[in-house]
C-alpha atoms as a PDB file:
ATOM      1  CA  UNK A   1       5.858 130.539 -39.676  1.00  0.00           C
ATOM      2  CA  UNK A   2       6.520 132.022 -43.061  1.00  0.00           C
ATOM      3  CA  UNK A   3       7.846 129.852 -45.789  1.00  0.00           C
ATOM      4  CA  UNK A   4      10.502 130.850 -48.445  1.00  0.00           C
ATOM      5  CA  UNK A   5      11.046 130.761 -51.904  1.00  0.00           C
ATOM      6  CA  UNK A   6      13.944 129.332 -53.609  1.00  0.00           C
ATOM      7  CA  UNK A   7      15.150 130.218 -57.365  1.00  0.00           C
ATOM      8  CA  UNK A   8      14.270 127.220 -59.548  1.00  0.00           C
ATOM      9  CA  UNK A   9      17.530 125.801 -59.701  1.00  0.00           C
ATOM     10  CA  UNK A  10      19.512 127.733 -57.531  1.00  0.00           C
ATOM     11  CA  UNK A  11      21.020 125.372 -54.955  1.00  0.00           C
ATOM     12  CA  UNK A  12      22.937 126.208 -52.024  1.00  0.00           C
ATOM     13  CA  UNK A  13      25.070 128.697 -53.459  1.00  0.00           C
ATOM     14  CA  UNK A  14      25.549 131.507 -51.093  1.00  0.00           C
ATOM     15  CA  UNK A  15      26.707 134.116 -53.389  1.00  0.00           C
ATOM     16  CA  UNK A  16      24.561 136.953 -54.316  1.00  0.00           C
ATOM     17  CA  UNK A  17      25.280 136.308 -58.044  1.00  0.00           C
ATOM     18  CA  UNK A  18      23.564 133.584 -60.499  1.00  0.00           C
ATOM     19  CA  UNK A  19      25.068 131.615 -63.772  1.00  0.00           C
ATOM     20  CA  UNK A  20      22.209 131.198 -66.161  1.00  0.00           C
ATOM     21  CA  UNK A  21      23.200 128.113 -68.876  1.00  0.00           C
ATOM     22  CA  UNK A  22      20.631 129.536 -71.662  1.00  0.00           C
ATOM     23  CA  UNK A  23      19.418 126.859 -74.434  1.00  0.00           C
ATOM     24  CA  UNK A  24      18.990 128.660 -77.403  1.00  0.00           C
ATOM     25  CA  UNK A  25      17.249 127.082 -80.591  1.00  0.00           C
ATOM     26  CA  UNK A  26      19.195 125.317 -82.385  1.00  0.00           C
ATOM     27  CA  UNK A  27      17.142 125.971 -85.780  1.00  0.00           C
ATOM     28  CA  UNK A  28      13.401 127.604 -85.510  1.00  0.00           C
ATOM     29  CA  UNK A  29      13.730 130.741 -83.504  1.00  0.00           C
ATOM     30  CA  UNK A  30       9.751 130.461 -82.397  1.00  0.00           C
ATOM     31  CA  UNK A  31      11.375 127.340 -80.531  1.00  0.00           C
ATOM     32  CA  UNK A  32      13.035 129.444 -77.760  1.00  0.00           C
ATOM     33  CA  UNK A  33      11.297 129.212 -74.399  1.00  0.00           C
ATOM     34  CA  UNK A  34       9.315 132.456 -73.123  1.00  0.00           C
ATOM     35  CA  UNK A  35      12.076 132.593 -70.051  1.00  0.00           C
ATOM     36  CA  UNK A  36      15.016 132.735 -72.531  1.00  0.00           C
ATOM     37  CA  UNK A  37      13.647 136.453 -73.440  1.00  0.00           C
ATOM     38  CA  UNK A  38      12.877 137.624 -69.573  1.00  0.00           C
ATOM     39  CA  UNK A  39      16.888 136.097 -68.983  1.00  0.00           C
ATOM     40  CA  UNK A  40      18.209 137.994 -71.930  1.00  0.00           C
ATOM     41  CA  UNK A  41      16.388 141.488 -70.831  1.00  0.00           C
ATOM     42  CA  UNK A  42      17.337 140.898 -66.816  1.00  0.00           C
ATOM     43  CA  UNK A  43      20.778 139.833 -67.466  1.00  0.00           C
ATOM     44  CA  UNK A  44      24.062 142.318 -65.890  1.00  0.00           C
ATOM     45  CA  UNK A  45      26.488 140.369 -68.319  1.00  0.00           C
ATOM     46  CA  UNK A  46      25.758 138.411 -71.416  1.00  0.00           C
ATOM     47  CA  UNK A  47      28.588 135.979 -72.140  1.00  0.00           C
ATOM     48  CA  UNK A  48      27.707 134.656 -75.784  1.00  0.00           C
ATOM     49  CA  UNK A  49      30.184 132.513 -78.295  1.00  0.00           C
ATOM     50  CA  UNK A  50      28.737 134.865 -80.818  1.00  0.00           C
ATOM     51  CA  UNK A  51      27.940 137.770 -80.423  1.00  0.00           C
ATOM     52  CA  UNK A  52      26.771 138.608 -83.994  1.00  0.00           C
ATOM     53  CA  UNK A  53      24.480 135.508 -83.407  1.00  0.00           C
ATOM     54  CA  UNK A  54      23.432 137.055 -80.323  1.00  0.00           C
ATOM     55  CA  UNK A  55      22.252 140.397 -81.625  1.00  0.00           C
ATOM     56  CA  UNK A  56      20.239 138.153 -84.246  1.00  0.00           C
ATOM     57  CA  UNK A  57      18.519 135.927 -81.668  1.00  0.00           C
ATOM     58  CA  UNK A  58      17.977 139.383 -79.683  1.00  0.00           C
ATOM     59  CA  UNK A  59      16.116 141.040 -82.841  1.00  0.00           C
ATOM     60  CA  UNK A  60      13.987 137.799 -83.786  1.00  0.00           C
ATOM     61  CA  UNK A  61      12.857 137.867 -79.886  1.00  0.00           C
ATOM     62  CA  UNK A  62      11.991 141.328 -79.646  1.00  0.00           C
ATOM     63  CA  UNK A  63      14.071 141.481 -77.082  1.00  0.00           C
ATOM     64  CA  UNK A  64      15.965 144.951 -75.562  1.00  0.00           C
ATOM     65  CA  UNK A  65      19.290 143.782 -73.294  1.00  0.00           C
ATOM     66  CA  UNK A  66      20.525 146.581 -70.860  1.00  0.00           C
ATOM     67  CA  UNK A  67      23.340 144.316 -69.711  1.00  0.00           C
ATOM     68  CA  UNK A  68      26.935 144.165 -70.861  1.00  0.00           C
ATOM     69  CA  UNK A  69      28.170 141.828 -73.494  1.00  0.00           C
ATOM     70  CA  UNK A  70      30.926 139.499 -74.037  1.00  0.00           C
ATOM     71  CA  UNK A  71      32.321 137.014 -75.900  1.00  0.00           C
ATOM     72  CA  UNK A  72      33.179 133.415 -74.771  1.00  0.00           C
ATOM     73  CA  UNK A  73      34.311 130.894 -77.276  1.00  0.00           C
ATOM     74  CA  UNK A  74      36.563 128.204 -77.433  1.00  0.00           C
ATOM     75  CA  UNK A  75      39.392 130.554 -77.994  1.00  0.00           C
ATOM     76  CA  UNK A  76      38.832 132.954 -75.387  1.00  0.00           C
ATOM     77  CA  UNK A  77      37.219 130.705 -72.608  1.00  0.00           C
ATOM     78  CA  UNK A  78      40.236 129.439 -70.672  1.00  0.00           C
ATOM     79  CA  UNK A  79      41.001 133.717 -70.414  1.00  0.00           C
ATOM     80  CA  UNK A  80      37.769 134.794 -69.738  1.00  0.00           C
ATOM     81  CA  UNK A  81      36.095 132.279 -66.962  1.00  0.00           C
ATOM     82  CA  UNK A  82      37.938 134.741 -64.173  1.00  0.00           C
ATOM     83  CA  UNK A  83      36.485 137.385 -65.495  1.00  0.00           C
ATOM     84  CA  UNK A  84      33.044 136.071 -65.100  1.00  0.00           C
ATOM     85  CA  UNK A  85      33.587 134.173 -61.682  1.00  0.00           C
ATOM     86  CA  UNK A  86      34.656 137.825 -60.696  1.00  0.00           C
ATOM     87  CA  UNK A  87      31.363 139.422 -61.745  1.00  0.00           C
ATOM     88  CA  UNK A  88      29.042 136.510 -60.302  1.00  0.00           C
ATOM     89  CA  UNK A  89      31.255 137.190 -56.914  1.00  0.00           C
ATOM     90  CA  UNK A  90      30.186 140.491 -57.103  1.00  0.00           C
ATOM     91  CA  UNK A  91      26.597 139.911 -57.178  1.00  0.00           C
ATOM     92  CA  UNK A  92      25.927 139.797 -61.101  1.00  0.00           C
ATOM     93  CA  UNK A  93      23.747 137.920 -62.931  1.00  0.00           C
ATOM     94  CA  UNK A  94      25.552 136.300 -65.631  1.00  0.00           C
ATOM     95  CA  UNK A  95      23.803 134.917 -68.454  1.00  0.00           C
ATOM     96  CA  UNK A  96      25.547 132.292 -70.897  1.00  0.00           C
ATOM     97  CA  UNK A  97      24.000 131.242 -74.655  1.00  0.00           C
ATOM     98  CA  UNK A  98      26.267 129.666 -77.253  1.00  0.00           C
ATOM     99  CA  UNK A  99      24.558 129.259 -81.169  1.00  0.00           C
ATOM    100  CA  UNK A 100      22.522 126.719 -80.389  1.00  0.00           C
ATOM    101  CA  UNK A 101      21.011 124.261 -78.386  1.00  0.00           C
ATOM    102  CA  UNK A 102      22.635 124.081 -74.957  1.00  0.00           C
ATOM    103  CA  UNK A 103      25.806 125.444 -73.333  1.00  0.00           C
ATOM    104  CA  UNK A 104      28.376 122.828 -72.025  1.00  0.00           C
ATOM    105  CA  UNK A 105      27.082 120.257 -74.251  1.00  0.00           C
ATOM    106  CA  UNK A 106      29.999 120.372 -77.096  1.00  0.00           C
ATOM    107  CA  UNK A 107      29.654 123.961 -76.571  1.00  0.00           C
ATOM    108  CA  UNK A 108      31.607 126.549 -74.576  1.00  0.00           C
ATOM    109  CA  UNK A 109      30.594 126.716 -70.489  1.00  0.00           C
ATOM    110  CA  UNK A 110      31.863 123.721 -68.815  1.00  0.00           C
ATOM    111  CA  UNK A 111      34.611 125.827 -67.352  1.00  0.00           C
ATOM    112  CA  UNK A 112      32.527 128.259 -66.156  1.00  0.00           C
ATOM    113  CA  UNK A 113      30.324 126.178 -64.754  1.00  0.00           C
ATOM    114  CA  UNK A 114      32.979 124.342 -62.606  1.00  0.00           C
ATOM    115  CA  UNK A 115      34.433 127.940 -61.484  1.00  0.00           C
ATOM    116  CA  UNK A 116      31.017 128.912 -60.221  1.00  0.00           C
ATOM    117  CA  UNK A 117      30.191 125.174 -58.616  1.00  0.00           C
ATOM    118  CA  UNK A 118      34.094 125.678 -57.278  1.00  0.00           C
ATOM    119  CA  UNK A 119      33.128 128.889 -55.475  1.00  0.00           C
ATOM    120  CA  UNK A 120      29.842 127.838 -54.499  1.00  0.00           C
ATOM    121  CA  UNK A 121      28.406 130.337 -57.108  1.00  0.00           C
ATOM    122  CA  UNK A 122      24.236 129.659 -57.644  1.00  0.00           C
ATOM    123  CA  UNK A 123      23.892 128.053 -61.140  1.00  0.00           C
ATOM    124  CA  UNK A 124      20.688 127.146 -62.783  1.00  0.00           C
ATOM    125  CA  UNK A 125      19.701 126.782 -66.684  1.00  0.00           C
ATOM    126  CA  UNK A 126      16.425 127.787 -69.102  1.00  0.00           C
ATOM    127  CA  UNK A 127      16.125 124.601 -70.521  1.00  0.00           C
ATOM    128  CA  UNK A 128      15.509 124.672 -74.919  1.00  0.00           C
ATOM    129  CA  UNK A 129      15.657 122.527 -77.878  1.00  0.00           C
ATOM    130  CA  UNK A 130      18.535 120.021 -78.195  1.00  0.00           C
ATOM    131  CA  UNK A 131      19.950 118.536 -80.965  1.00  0.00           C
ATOM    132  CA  UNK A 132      20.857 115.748 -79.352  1.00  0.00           C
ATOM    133  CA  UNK A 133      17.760 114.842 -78.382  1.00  0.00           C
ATOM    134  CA  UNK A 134      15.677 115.827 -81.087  1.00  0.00           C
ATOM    135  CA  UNK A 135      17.858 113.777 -83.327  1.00  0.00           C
ATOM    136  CA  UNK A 136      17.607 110.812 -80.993  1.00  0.00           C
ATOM    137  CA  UNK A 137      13.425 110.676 -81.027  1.00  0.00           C
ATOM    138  CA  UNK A 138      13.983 111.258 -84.493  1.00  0.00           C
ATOM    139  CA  UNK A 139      16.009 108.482 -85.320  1.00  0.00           C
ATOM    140  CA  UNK A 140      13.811 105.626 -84.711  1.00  0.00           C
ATOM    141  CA  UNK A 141      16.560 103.978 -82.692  1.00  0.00           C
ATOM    142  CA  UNK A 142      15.917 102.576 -79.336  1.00  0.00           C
ATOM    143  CA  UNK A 143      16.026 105.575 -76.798  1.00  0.00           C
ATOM    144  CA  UNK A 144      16.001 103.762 -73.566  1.00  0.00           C
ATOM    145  CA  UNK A 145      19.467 103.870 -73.255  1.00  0.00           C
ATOM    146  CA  UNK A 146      22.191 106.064 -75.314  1.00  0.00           C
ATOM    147  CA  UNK A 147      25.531 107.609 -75.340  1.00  0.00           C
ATOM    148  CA  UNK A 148      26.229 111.317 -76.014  1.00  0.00           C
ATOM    149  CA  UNK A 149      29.812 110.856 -77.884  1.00  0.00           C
ATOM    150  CA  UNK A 150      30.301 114.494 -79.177  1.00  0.00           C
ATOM    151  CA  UNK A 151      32.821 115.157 -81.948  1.00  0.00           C
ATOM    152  CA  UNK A 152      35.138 112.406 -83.315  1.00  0.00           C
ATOM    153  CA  UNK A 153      39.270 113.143 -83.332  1.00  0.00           C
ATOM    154  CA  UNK A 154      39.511 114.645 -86.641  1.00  0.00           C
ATOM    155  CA  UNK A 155      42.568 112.243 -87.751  1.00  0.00           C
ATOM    156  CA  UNK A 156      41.570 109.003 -89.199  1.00  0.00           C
ATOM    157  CA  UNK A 157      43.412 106.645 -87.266  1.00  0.00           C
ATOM    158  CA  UNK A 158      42.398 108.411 -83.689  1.00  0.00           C
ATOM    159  CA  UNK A 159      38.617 108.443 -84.851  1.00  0.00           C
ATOM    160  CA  UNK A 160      38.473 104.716 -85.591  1.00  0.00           C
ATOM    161  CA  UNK A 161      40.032 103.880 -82.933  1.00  0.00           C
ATOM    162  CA  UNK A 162      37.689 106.244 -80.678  1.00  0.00           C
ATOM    163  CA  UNK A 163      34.792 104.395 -82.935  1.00  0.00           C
ATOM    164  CA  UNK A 164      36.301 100.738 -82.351  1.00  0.00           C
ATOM    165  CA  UNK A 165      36.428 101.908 -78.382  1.00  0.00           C
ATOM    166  CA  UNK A 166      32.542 101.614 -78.157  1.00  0.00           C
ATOM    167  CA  UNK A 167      32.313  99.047 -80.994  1.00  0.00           C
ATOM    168  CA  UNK A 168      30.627  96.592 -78.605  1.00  0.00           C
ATOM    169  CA  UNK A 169      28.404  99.196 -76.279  1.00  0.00           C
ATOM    170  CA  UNK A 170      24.743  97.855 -76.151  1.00  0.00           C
ATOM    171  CA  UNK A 171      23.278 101.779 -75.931  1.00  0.00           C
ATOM    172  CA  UNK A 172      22.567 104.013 -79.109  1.00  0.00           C
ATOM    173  CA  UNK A 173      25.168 106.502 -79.599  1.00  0.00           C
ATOM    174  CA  UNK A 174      24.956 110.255 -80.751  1.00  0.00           C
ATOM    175  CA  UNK A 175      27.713 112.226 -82.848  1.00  0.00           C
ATOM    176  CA  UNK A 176      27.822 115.543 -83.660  1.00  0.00           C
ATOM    177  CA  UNK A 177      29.856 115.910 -87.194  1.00  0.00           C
ATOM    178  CA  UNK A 178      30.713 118.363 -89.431  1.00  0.00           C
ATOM    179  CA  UNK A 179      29.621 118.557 -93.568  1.00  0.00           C
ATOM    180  CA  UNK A 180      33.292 118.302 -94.550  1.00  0.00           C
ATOM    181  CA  UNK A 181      34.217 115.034 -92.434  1.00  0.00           C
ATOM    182  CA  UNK A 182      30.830 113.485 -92.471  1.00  0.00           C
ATOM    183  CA  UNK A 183      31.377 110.411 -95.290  1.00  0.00           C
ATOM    184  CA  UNK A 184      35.070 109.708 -93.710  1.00  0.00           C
ATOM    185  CA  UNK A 185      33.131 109.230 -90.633  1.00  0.00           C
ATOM    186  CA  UNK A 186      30.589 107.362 -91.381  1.00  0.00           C
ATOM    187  CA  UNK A 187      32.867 104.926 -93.425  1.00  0.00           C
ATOM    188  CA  UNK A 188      35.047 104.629 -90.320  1.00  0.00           C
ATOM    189  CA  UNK A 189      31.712 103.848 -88.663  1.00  0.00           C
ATOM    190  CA  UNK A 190      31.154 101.248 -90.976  1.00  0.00           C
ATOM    191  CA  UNK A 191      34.047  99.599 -90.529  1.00  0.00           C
ATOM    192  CA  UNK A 192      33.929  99.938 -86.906  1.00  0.00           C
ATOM    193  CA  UNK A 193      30.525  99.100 -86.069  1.00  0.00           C
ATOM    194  CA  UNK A 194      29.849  96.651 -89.134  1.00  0.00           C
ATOM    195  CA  UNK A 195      28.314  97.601 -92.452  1.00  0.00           C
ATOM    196  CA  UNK A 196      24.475  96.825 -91.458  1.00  0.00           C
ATOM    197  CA  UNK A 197      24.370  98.347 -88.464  1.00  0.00           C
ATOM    198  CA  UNK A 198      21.545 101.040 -88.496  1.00  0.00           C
ATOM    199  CA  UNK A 199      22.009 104.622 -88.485  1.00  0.00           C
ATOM    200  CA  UNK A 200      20.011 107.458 -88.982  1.00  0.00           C
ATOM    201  CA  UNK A 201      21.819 111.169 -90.357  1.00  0.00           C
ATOM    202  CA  UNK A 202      19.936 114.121 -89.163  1.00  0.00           C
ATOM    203  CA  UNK A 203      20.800 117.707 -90.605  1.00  0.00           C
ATOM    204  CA  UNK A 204      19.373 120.870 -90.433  1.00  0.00           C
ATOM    205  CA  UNK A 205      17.042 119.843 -87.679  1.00  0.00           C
ATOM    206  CA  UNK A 206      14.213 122.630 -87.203  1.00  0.00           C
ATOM    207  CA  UNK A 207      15.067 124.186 -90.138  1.00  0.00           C
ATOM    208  CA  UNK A 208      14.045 124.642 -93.669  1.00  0.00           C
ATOM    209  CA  UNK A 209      16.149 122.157 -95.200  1.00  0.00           C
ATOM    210  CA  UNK A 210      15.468 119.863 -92.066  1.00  0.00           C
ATOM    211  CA  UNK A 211      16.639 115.603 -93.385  1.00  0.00           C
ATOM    212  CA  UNK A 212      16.590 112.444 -91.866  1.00  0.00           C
ATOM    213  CA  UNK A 213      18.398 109.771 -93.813  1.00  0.00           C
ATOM    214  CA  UNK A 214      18.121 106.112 -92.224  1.00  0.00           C
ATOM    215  CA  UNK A 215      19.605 102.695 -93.451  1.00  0.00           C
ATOM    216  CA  UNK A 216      22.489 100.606 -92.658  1.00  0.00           C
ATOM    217  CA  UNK A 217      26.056 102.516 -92.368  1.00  0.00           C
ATOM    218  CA  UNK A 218      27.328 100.755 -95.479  1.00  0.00           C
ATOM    219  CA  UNK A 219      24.246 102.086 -97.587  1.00  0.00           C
ATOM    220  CA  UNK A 220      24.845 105.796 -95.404  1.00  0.00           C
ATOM    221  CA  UNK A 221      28.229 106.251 -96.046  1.00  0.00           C
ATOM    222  CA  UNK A 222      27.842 105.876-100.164  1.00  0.00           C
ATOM    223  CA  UNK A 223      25.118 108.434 -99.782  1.00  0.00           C
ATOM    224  CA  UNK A 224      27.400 110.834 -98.413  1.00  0.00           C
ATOM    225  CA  UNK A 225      30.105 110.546-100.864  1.00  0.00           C
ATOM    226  CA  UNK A 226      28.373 113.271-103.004  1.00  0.00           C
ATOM    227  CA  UNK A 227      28.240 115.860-100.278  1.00  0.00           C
ATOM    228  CA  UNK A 228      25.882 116.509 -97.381  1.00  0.00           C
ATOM    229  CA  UNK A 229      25.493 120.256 -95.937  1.00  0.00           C
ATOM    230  CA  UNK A 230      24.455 121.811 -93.105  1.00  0.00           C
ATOM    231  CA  UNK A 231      24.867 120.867 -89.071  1.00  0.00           C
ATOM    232  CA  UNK A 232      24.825 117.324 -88.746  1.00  0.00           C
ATOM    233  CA  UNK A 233      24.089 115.012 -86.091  1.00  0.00           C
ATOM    234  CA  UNK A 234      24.671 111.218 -86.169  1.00  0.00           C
ATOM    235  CA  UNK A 235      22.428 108.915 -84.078  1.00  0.00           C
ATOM    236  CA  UNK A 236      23.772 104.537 -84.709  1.00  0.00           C
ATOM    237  CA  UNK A 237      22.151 101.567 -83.370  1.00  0.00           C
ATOM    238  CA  UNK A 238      24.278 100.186 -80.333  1.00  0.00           C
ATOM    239  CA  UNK A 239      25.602  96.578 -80.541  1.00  0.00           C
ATOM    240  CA  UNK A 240      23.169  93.597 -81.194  1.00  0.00           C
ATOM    241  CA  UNK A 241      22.965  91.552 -77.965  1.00  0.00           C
ATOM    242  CA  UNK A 242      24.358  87.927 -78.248  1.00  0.00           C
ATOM    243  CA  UNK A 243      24.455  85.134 -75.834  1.00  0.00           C
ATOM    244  CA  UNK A 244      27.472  83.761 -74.835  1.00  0.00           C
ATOM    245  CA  UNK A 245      26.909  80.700 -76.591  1.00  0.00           C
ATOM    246  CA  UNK A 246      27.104  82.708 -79.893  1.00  0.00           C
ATOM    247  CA  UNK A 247      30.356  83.628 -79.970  1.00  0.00           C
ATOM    248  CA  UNK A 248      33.167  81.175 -80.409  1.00  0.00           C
ATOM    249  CA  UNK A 249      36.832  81.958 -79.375  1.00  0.00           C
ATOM    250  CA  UNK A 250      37.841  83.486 -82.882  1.00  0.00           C
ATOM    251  CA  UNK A 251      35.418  86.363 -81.897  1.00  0.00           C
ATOM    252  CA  UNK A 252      36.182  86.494 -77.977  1.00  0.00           C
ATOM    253  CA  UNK A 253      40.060  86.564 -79.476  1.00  0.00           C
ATOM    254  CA  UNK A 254      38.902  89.567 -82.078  1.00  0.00           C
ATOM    255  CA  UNK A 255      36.793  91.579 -80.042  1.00  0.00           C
ATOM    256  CA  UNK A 256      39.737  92.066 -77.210  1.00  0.00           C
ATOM    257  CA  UNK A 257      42.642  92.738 -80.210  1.00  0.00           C
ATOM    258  CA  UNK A 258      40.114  95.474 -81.100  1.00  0.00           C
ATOM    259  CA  UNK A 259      40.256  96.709 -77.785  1.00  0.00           C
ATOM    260  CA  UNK A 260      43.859  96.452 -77.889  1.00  0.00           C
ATOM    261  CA  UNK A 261      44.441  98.438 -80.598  1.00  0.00           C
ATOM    262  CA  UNK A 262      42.361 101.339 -79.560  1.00  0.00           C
ATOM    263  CA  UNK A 263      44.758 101.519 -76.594  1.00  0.00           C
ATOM    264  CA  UNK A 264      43.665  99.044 -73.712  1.00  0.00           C
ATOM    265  CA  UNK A 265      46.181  97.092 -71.680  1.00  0.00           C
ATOM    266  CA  UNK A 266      45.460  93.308 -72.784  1.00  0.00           C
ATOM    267  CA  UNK A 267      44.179  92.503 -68.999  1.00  0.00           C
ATOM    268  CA  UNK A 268      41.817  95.547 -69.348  1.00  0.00           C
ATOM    269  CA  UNK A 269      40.196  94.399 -72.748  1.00  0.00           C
ATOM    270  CA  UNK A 270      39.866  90.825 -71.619  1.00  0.00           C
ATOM    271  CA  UNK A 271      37.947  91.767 -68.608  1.00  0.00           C
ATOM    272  CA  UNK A 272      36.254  94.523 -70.711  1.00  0.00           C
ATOM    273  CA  UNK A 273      35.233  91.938 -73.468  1.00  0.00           C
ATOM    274  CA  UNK A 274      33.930  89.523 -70.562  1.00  0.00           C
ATOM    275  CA  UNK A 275      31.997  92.174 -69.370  1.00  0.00           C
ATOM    276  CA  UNK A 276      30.659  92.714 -72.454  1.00  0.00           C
ATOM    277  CA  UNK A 277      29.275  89.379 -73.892  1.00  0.00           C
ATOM    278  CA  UNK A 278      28.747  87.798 -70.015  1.00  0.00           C
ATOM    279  CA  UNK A 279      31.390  85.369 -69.688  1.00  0.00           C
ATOM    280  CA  UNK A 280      33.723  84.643 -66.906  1.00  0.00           C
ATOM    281  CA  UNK A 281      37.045  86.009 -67.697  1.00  0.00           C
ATOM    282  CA  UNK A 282      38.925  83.214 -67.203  1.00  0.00           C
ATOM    283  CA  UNK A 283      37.008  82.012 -70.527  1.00  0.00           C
ATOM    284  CA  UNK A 284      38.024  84.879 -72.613  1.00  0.00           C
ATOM    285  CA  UNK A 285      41.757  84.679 -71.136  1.00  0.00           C
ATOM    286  CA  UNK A 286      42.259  81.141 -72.142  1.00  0.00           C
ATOM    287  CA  UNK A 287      40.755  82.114 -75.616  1.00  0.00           C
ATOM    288  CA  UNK A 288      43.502  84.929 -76.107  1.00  0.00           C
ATOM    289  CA  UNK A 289      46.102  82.556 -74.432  1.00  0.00           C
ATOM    290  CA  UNK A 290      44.609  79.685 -77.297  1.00  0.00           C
ATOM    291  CA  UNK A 291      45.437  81.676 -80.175  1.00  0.00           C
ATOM    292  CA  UNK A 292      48.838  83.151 -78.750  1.00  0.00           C
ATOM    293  CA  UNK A 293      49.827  79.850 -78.523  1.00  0.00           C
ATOM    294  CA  UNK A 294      48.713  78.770 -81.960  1.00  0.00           C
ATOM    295  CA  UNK A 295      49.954  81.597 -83.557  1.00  0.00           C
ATOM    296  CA  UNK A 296      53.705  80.621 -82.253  1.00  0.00           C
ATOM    297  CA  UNK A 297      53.201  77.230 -82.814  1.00  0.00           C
ATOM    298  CA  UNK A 298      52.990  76.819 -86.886  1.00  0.00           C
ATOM    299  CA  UNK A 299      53.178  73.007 -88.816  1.00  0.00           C
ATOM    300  CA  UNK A 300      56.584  73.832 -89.690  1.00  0.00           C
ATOM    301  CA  UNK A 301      57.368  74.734 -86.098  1.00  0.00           C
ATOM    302  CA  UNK A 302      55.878  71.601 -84.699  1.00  0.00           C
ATOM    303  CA  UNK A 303      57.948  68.868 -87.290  1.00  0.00           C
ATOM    304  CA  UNK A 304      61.447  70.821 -86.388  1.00  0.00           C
ATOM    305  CA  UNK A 305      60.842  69.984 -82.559  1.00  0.00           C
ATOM    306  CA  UNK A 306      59.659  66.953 -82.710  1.00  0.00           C
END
């Protein structure tokens, strides 16, 4: 009986065409996997979100590309994704790489990817450097466990509330963040999160000009008042762990208005929040109910009924 061999990857797509997701590095260019160049050379379509970027990752590689190129960015993607789907149908080999680091991952690609996985297209991925990642090991923040949050809403009252959302998550959370926004955001962390909970700014990872700046988010954000340049990732302790005897109703009462006001349905925070610091929810309930009723009930209140 002869065996067969399967394309790393490739699933049980039965179309003759492949979607290669190609990590590109996201700093040092002698970071790129040897497959990245064999993918760029065998390739019948390049899709890249810059194409300028691409004919510089092409020339640092050494690398010749016979196959056609096109762009796919945010603008274009929603326009674009048929095109490819129609190409991969047709037996291409379509090959995706965004700037840096990995496609789908705050980067154009998702859609494509669901198109293909829709059709039953064969995807697979040459795996590279990550930013998230690299930032994370980086940090000195527990890694067991973490969040990959993206980018923040760029208006201040949707990011803290976005921020006050995950105020009491347990894991370590990654941001991606632009120069421009970065002190707003981490003094919305701050105020969020609490002013000594740890952090660790990483910026120009791989490259020349390559920082990691740890310390609590009060002592971060001041830092970044003058200025910080460069592609920035964010990496923050999650929430310190505290027993339920630690936390009297004032705080069970606090934690679900903060819940509230980043857009929850009372019932849903309450249940959240119980969740959260491993208490029956009846407990947190009668702690909201507590201060509703105290809040209605004032001295003044009391002597005029009496």
């Amino acid at each position: 009986m002869t065996g067969t061999h399967a394309e790393p990857g490739s699933g049980s797509g039965t179309s003759a065409g492949t979607l290669v997701l190609a990590g590109t590095p996201i700093g040092d260019i002698s970071d790129a996997p040897p497959r990245l160049a064999a993918e760029l050379e065998r390739a019948d379509v390049i899709a890249a979100e810059d194409t300028r970027r691409l004919r510089g990752l092409t020339r640092g590689l050494g690398v010749h590309t016979t196959g056609r190129v096109v762009s796919y960015f945010e603008g274009n993607e929603s326009a674009r994704t048929p095109e490819l789907v129609e190409a991969l149908e047709s037996g291409s080999r379509v090959l995706l790489v965004t700037d840096a680091g990995m496609p789908s991952v705050s980067d154009p690609g998702y859609r494509l990817v669901a198109a293909a996985v829709e059709k039953d297209i064969r995807v697979t991925a040459v795996p590279g450097p990550s930013a998230v990642l690299t930032a994370l090991a980086l940090s000195g923040l527990p890694v067991d466990r973490f969040c990959f949050e993206g980018f923040l809403p760029r208006k201040a009252g949707e990011r803290l509330g976005r921020l006050k959302e995950v105020a009491g998550d347990r894991r370590t959370l990654v941001y991606f963040e632009a120069p421009h926004r970065i002190a707003d955001t981490l003094a919305a962390m701050a105020e969020a999160f609490g002013d000594e909970r740890r952090a660790a700014v990483c910026r120009e990872l791989t490259k020349t000009y390559e920082e990691v700046k740890r310390g609590p988010l009060k002592d971060l954000a001041e830092w970044a008042v003058d200025g910080v340049r460069g592609e920035i990732t964010v990496v923050v302790e999650g929430a310190p762990e505290s027993g339920p005897s630690d936390l009297d109703p004032a705080e069970l009462v606090r934690r679900v208005q903060v819940r509230e006001e980043a857009g929850e349905r009372r019932k849903e925070a309450i249940v959240s929040v119980a969740a959260e610091v491993g208490l029956p929810k009846r407990d947190v309930f009668d702690a909201v109910v507590a201060a509703k009723n105290a809040a209605r009930t004032s001295p003044g209140e009391g002597k005029e009924r009496a």
